[in-house]
Protein backbone atom coordinates (compact mmCIF):
# COMPACT_ATOMS: atom_id res chain seq x y z
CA UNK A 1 10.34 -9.28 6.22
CA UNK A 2 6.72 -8.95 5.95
CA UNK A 3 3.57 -8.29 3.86
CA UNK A 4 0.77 -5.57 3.42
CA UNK A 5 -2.62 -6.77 2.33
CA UNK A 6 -5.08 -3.90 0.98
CA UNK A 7 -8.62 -4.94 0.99
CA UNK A 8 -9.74 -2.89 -2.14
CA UNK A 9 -7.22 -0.22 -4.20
CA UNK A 10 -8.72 2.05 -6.44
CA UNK A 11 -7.14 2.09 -9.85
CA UNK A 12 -8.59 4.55 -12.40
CA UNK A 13 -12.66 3.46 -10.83
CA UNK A 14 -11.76 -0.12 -10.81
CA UNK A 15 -11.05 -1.89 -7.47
CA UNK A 16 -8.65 -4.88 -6.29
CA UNK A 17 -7.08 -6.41 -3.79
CA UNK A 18 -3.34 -6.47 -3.44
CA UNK A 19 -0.67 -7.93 -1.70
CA UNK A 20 2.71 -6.38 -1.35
CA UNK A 21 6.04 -7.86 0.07
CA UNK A 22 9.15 -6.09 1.64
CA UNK A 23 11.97 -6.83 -0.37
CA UNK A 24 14.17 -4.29 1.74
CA UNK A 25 13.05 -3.20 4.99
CA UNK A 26 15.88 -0.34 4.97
CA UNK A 27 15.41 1.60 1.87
CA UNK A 28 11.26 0.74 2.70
CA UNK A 29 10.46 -1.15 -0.66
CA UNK A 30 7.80 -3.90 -1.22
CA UNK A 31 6.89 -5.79 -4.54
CA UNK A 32 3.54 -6.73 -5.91
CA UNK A 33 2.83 -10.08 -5.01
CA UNK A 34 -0.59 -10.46 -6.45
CA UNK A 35 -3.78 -8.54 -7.59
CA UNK A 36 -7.33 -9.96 -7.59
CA UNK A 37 -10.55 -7.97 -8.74
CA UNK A 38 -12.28 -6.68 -6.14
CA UNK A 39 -15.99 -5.26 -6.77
CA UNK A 40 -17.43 -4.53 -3.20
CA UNK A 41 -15.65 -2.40 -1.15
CA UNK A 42 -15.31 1.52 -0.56
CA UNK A 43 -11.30 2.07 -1.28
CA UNK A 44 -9.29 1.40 0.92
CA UNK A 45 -5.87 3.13 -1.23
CA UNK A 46 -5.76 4.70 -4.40
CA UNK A 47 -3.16 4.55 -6.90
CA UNK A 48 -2.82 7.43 -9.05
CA UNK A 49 -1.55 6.04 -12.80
CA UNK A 50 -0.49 9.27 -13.76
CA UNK A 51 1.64 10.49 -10.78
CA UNK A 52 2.62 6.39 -10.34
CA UNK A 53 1.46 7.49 -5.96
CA UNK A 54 0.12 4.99 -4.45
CA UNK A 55 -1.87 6.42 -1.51
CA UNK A 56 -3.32 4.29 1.61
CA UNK A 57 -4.57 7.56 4.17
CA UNK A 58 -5.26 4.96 7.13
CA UNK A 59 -2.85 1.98 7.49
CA UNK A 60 -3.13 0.27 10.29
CA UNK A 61 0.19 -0.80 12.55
CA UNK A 62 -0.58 -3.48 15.09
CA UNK A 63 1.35 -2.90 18.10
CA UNK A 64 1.46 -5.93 20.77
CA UNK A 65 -0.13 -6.13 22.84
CA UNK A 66 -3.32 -4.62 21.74
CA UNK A 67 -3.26 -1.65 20.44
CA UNK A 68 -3.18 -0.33 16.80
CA UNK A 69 -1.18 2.56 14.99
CA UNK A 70 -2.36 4.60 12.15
CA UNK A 71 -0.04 6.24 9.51
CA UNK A 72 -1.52 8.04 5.91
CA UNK A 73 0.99 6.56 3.40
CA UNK A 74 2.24 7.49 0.23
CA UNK A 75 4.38 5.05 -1.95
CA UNK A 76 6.00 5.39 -5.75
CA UNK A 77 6.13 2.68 -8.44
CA UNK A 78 9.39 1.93 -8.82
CA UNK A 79 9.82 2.41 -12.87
CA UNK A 80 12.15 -0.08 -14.87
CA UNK A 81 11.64 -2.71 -12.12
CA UNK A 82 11.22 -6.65 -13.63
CA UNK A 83 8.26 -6.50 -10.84
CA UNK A 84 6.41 -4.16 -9.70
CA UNK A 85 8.20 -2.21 -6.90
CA UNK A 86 6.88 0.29 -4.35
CA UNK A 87 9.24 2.76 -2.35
CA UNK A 88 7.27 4.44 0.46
CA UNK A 89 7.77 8.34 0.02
CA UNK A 90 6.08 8.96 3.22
CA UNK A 91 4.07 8.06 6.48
CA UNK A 92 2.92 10.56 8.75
CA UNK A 93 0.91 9.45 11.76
CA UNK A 94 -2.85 9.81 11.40
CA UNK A 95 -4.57 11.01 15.12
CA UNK A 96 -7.31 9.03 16.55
């Protein structure tokens, strides 16, 4: 269905770079594909291991032909998943 790359997510001060899959594009869920340290960047999400919220405030949408969307996103770890598994709770559109 598709995949979301995030440059640099920060995780309790620590930064990384993940990749996330849609698994089901109806009920909006996407599994970790993989996680790589990532030591340069300012945040581009933060995931909240308390509240399980992982929070991206300016994902870009590309939009043929040229011209790009912005939503602030919030997503939930899925708990008692055999992978990790993100449902998005929200996306409200972010103004240019």
């Amino acid at each position: 269905y598709g995949q979301l790359f995030i440059s640099s997510v920060d995780v309790d001060g620590q930064t990384y770079q993940v990749s996330l899959r849609v698994i089901d594009k109806d009920a909006l869920t996407l599994e970790l594909v993989s996680v790589i340290d990532e030591f340069s960047r300012e945040p581009a999400a933060i995931y909240d291991v308390q509240s399980l919220i992982l929070q991206i405030p300016r994902l870009g949408y590309f939009v043929f032909p040229d011209d790009t969307v912005y939503f602030d996103v919030n997503m939930e770890l899925i708990p008692g998943t055999d992978s990790l598994q993100f449902r998005v709770l929200s996306a409200e559109d972010v103004e240019e």
